[in-house]
N, C-alpha and C. Protein backbone atom coordinates (compact mmCIF):
# COMPACT_ATOMS: atom_id res chain seq x y z
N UNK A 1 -117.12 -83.85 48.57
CA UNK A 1 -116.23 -82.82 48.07
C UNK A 1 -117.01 -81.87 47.16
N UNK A 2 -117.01 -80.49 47.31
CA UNK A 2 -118.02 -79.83 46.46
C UNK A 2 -116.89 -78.91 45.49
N UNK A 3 -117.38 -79.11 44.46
CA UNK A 3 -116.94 -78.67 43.07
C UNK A 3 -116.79 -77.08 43.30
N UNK A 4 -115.67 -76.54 42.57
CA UNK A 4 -115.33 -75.20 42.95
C UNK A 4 -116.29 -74.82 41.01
N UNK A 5 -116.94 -73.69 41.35
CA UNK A 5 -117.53 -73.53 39.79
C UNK A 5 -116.59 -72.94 38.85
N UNK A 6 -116.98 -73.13 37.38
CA UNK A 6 -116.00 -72.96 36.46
C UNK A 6 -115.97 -71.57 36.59
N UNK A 7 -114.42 -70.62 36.64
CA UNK A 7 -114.02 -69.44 36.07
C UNK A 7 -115.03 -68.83 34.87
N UNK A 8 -115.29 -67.60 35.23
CA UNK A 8 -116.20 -66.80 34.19
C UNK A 8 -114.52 -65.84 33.94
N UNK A 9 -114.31 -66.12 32.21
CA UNK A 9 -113.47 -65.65 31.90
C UNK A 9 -113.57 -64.20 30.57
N UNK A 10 -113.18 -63.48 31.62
CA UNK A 10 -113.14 -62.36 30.67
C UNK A 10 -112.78 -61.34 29.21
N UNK A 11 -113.26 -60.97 28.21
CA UNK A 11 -112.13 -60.10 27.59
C UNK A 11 -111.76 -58.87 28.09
N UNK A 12 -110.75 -58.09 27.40
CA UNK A 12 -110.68 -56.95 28.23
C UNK A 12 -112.48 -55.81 27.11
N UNK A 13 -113.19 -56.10 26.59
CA UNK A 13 -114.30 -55.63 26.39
C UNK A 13 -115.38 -57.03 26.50
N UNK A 14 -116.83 -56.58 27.04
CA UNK A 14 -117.62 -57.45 27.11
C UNK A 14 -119.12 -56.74 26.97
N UNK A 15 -119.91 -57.37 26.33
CA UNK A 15 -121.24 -57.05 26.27
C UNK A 15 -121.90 -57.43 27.52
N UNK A 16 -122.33 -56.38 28.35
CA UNK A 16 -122.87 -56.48 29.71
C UNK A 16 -124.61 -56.47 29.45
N UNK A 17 -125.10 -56.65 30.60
CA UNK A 17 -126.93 -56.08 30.77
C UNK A 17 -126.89 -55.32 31.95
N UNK A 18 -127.66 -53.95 32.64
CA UNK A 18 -127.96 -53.48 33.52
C UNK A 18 -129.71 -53.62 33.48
N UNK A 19 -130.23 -55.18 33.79
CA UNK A 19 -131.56 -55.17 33.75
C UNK A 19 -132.39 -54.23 34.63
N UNK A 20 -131.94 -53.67 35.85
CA UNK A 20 -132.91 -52.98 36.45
C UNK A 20 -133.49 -51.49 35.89
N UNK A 21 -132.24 -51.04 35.15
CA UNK A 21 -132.09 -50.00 34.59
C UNK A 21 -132.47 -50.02 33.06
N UNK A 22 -133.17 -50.94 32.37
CA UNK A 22 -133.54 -51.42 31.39
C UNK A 22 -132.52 -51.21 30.05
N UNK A 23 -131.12 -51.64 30.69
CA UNK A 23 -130.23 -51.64 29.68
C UNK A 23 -129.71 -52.59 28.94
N UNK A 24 -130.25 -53.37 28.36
CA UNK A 24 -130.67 -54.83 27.54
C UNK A 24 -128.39 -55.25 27.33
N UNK A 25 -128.07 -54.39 26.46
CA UNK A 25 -127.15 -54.27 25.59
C UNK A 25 -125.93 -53.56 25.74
N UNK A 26 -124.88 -53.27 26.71
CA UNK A 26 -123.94 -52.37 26.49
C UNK A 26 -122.72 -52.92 26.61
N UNK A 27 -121.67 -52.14 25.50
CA UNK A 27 -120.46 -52.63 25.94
C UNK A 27 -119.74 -51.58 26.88
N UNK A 28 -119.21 -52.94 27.79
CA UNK A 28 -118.06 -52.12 28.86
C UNK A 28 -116.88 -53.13 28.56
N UNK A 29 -115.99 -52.03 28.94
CA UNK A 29 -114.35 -51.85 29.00
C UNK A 29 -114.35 -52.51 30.36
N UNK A 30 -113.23 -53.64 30.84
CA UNK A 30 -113.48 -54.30 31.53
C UNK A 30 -111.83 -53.73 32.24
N UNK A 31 -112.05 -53.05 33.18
CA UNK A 31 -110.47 -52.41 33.65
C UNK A 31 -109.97 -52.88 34.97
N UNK A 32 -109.12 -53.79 35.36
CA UNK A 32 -108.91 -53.82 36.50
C UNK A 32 -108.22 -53.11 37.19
N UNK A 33 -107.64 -52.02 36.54
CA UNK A 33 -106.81 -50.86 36.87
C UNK A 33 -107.58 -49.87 37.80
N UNK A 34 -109.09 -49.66 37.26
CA UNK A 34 -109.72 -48.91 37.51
C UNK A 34 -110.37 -49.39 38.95
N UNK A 35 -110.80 -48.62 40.36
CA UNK A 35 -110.94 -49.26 41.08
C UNK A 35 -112.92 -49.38 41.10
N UNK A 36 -112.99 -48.41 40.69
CA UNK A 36 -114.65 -48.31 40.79
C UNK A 36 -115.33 -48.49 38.80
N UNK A 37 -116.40 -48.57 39.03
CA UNK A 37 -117.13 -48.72 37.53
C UNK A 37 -117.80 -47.64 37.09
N UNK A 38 -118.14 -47.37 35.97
CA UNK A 38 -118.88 -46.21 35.67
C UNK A 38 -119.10 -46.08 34.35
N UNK A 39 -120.67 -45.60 34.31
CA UNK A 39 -121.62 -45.29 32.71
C UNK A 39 -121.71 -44.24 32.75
N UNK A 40 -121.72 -43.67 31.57
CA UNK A 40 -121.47 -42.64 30.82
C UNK A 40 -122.97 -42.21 30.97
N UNK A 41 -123.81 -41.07 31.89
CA UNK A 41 -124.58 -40.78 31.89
C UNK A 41 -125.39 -38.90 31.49
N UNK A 42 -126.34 -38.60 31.27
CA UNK A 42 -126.29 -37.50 30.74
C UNK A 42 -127.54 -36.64 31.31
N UNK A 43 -128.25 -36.14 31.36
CA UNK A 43 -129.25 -34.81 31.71
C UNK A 43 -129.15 -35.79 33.27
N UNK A 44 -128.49 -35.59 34.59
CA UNK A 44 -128.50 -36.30 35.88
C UNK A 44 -129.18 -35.55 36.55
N UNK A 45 -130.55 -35.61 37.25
CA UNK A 45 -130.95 -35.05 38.38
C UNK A 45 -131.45 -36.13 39.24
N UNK A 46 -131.15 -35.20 40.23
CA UNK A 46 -131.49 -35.42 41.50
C UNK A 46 -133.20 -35.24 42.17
N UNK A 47 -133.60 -36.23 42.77
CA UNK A 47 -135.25 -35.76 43.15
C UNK A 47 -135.74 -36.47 44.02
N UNK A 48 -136.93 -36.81 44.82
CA UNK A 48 -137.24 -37.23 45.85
C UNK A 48 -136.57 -36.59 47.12
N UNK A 49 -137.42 -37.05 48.36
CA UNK A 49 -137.15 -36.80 49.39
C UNK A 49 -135.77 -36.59 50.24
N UNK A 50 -135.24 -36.14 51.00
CA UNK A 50 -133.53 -35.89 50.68
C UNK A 50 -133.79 -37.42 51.85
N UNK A 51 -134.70 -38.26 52.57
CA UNK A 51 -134.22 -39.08 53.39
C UNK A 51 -134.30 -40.43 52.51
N UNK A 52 -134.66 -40.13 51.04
CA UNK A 52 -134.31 -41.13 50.15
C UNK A 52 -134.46 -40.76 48.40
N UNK A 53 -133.39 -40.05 48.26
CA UNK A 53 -133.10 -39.85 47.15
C UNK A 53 -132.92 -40.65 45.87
N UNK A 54 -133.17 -40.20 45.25
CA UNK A 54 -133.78 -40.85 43.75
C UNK A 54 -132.69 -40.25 42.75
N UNK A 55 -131.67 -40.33 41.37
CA UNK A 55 -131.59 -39.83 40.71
C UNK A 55 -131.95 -40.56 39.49
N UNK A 56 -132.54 -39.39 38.19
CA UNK A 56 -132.95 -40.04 36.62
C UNK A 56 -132.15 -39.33 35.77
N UNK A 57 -131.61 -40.24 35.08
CA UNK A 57 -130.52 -39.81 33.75
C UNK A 57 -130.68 -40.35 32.97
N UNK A 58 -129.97 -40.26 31.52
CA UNK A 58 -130.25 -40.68 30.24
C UNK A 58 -128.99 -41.43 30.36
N UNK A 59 -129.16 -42.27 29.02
CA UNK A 59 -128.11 -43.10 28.74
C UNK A 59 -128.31 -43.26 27.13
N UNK A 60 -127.66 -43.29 26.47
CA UNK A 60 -127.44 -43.88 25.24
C UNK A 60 -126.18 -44.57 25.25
N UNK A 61 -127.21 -45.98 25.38
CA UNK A 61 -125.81 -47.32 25.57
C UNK A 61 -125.56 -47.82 24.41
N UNK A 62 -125.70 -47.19 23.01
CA UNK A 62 -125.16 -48.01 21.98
C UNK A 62 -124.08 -46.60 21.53
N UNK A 63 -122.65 -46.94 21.30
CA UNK A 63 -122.03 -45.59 20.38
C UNK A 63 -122.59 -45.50 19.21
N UNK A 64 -122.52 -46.84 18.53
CA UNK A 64 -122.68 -46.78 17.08
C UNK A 64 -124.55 -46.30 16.51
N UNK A 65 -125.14 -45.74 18.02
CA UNK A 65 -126.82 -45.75 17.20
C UNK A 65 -126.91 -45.24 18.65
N UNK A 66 -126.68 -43.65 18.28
CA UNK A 66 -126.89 -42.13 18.86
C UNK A 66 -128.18 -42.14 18.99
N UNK A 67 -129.33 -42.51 18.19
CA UNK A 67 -130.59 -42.46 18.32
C UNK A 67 -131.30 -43.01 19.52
N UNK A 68 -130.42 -44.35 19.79
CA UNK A 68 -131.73 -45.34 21.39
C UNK A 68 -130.89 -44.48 22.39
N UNK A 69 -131.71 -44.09 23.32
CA UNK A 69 -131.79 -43.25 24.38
C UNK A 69 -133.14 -43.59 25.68
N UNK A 70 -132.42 -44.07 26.45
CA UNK A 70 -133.01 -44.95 27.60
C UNK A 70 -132.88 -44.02 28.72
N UNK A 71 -134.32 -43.50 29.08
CA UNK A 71 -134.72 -43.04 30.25
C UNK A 71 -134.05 -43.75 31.85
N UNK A 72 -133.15 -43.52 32.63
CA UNK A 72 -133.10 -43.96 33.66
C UNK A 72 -133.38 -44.24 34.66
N UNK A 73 -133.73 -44.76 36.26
CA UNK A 73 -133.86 -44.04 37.41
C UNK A 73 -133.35 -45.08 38.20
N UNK A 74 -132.63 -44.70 39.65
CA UNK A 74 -132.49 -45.38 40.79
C UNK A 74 -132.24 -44.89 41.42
N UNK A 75 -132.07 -45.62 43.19
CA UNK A 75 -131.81 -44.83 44.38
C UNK A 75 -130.60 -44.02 44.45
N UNK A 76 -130.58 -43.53 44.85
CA UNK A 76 -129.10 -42.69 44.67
C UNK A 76 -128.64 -42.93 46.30
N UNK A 77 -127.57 -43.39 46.24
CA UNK A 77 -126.55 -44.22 47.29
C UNK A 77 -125.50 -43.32 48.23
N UNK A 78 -125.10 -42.12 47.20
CA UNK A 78 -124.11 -40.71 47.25
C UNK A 78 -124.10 -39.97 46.61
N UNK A 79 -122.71 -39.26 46.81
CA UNK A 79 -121.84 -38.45 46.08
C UNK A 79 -120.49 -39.29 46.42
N UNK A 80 -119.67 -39.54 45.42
CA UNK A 80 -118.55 -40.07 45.87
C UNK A 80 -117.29 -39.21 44.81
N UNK A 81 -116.12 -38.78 45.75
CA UNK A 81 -114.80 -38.59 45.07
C UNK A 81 -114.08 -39.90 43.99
N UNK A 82 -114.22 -39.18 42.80
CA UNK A 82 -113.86 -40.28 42.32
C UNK A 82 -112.24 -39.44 41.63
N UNK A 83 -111.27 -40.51 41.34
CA UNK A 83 -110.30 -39.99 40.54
C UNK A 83 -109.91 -40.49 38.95
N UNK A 84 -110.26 -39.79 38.22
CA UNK A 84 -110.17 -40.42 36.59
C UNK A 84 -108.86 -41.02 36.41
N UNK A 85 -108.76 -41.99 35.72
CA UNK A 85 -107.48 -42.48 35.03
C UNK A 85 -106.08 -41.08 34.82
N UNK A 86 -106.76 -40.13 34.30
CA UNK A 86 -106.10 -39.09 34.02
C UNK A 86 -105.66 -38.36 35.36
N UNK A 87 -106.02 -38.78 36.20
CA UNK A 87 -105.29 -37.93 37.63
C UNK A 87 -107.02 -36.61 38.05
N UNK A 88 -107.58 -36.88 37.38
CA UNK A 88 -109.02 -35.59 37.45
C UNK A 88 -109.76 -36.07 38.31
N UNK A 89 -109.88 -35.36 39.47
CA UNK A 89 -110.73 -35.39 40.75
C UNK A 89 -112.62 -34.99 40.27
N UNK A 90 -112.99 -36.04 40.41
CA UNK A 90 -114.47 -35.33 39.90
C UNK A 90 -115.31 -36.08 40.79
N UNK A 91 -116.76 -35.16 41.62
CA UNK A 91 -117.63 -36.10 41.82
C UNK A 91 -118.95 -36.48 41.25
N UNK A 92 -119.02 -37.80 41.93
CA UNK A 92 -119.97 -38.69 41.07
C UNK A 92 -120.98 -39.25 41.94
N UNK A 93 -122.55 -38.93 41.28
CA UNK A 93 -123.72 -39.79 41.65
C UNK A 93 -123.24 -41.19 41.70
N UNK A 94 -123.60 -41.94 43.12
CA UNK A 94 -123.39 -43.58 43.04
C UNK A 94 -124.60 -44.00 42.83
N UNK A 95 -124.70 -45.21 42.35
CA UNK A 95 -126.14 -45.80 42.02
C UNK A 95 -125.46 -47.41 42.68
N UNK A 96 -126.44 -48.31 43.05
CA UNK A 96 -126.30 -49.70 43.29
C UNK A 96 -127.71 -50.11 41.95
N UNK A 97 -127.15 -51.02 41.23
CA UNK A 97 -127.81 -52.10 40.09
C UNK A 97 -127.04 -53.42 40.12
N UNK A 98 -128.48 -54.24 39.27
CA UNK A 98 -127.84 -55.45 38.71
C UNK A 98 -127.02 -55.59 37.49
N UNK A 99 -125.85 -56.40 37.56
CA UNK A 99 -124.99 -56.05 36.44
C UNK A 99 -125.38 -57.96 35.76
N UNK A 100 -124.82 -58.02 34.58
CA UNK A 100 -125.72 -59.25 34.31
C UNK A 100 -124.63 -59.58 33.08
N UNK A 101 -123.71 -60.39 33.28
CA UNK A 101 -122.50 -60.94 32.57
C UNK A 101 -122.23 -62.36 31.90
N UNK A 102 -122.36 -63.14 31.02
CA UNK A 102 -122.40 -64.28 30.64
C UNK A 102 -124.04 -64.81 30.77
N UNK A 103 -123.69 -65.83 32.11
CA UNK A 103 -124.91 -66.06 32.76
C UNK A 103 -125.25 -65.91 34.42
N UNK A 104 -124.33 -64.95 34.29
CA UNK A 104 -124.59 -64.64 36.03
C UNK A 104 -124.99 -63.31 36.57
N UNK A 105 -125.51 -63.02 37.12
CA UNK A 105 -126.26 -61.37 37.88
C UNK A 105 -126.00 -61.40 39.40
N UNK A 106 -125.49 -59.97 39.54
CA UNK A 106 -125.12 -60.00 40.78
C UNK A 106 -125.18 -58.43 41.13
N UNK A 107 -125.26 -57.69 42.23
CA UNK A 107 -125.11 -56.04 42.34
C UNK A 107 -124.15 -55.27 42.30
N UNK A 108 -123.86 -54.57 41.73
CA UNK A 108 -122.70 -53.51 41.73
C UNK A 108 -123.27 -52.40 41.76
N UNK A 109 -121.87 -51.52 42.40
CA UNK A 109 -122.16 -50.32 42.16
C UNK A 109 -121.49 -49.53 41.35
N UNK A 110 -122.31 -48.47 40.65
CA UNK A 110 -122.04 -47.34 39.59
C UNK A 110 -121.61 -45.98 39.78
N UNK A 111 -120.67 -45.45 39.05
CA UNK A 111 -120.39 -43.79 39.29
C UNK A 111 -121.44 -43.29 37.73
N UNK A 112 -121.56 -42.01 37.62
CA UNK A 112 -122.35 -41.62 36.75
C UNK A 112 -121.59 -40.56 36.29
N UNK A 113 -121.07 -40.80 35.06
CA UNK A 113 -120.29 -39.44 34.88
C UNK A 113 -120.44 -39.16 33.02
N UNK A 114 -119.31 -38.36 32.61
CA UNK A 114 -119.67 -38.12 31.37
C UNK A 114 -118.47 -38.62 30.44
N UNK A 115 -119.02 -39.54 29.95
CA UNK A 115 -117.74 -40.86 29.38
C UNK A 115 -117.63 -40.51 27.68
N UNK A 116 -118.55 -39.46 27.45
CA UNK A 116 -118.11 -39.23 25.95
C UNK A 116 -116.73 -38.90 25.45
N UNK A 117 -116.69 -38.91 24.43
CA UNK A 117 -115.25 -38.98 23.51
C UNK A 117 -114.75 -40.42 24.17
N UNK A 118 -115.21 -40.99 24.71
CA UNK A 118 -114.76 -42.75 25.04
C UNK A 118 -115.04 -43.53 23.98
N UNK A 119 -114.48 -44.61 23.99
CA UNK A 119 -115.01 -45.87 22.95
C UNK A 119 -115.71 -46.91 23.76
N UNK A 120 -116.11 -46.04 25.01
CA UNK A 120 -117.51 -47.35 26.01
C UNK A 120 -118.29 -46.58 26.68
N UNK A 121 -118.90 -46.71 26.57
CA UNK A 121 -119.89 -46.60 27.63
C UNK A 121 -120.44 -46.67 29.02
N UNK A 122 -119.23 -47.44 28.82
CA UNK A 122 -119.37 -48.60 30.74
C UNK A 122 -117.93 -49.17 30.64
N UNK A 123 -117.21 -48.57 31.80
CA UNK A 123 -115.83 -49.12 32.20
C UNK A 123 -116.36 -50.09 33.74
N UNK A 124 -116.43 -51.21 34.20
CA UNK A 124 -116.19 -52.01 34.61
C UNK A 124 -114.92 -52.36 35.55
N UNK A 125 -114.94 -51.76 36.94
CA UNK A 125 -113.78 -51.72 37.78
C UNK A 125 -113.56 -52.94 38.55
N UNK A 126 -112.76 -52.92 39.11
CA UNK A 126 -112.30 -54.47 39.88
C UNK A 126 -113.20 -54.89 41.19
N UNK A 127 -113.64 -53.82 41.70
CA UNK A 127 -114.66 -53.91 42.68
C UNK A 127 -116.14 -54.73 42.50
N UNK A 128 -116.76 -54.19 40.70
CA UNK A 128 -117.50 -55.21 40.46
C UNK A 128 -116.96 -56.51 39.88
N UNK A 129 -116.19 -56.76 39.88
CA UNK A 129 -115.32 -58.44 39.78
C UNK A 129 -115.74 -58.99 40.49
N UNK A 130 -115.94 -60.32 40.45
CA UNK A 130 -116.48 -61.04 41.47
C UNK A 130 -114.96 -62.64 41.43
N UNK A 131 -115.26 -63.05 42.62
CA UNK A 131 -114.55 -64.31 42.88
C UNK A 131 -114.03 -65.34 42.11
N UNK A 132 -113.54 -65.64 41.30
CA UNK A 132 -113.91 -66.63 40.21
C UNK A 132 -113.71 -66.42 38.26
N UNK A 133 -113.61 -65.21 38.81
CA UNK A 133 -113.39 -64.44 37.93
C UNK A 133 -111.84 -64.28 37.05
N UNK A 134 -111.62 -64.27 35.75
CA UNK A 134 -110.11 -63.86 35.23
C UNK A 134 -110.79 -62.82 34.21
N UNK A 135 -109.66 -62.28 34.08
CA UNK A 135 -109.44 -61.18 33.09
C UNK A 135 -108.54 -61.58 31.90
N UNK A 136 -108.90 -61.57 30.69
CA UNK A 136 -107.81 -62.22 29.44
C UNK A 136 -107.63 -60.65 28.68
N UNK A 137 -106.46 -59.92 28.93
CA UNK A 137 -106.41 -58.55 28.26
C UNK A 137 -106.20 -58.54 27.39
N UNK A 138 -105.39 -60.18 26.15
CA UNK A 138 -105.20 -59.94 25.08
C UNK A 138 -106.43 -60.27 24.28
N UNK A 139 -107.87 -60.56 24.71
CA UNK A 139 -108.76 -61.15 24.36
C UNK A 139 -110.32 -59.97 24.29
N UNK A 140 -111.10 -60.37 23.60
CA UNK A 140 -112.41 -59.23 23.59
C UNK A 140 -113.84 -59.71 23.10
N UNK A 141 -114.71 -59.36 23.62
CA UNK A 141 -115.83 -60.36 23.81
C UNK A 141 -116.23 -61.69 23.63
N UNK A 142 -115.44 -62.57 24.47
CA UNK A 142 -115.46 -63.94 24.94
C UNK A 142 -116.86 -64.22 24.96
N UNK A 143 -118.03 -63.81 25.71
CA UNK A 143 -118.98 -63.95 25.89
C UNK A 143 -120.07 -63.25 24.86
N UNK A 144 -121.28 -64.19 24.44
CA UNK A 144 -121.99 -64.00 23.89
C UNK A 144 -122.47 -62.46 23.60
N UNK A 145 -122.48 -62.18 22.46
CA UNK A 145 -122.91 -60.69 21.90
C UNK A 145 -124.66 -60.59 22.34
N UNK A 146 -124.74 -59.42 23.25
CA UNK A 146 -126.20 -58.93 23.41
C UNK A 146 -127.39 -58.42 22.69
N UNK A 147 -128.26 -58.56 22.21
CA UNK A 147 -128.85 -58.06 21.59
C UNK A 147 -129.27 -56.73 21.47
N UNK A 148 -129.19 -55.72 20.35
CA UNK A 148 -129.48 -54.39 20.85
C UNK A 148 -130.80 -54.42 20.27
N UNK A 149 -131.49 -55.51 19.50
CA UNK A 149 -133.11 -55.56 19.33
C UNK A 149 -134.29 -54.89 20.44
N UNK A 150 -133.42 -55.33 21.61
CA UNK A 150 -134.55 -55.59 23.01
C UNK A 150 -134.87 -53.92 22.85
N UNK A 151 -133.55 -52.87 22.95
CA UNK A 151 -134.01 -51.50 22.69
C UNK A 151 -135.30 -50.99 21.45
N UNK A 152 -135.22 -51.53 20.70
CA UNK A 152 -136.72 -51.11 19.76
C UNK A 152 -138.21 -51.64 20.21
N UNK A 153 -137.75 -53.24 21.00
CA UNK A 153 -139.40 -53.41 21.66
C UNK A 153 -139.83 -52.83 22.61
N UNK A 154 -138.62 -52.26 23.60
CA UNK A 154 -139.29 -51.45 24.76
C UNK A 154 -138.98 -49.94 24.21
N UNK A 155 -139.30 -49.27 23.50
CA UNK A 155 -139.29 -48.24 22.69
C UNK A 155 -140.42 -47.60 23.11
């Protein structure tokens, strides 16, 4: 009989990692409302070959410390219609990364848009949910706090 693994249980905020993207530390808003995910990204271009496109953007994944500002880059996947919470049709660079939660890593994909005046950085849609998974909405970082140290050694 093989053991079903324990539930990775959520708050509705969680300290995530995007290791490929060397994002040690960020908090995302964990929405199951929302159907797709998306970081708050900033100077976005587009480059490489159009039969495999590349885009590099900035990120500043801490609110509270405006100063760390993390160079980006990955394949670029699209353009996708996305629709904001607010009913606002906007499109968005997709990216595919590793998303890296408790103790588990797995791929999702990203919209890239401009999440300021937010209180996250990274909203977290139901699509990157995985199996096994609950959501506790009256609850908020269940899981171990990330270090935002790692941002000053790779500085």
């Amino acid at each position: 009989m093989t053991r079903e693994p324990k539930p990775l249980i959520l708050g509705r905020r969680e300290w995530v990692a995007l290791p490929d993207l060397g994002l040690f530390a960020i908090k995302a808003k964990v929405d199951t409302g929302a159907r797709t995910s998306a970081l708050h990204a900033e100077a976005i271009e587009v480059f490489g070959p159009a039969s495999a496109p590349r885009v590099r953007f900035l990120i500043h994944p801490l609110l509270e410390k405006p100063d760390v500002a993390v160079w980006c880059e990955a394949e670029l996947l699209g353009v996708r219609e996305v629709t904001s919470s607010i009913g606002e049709r906007e499109n968005r660079y997709i990216i595919s990364t590793r998303l890296s939660v408790g103790d588990r890593e797995w791929p999702i994909e990203l919209g890239l848009t401009n999440r300021g005046g937010l209180a996250h950085r990274m909203l977290l849609g139901r699509q990157a949910l995985q199996p096994g998974m609950l959501v506790d909405p009256a609850q908020s970082f269940l899981l171990p706090k990330l270090s935002s140290r790692l941002y000053r050694a790779h500085a």
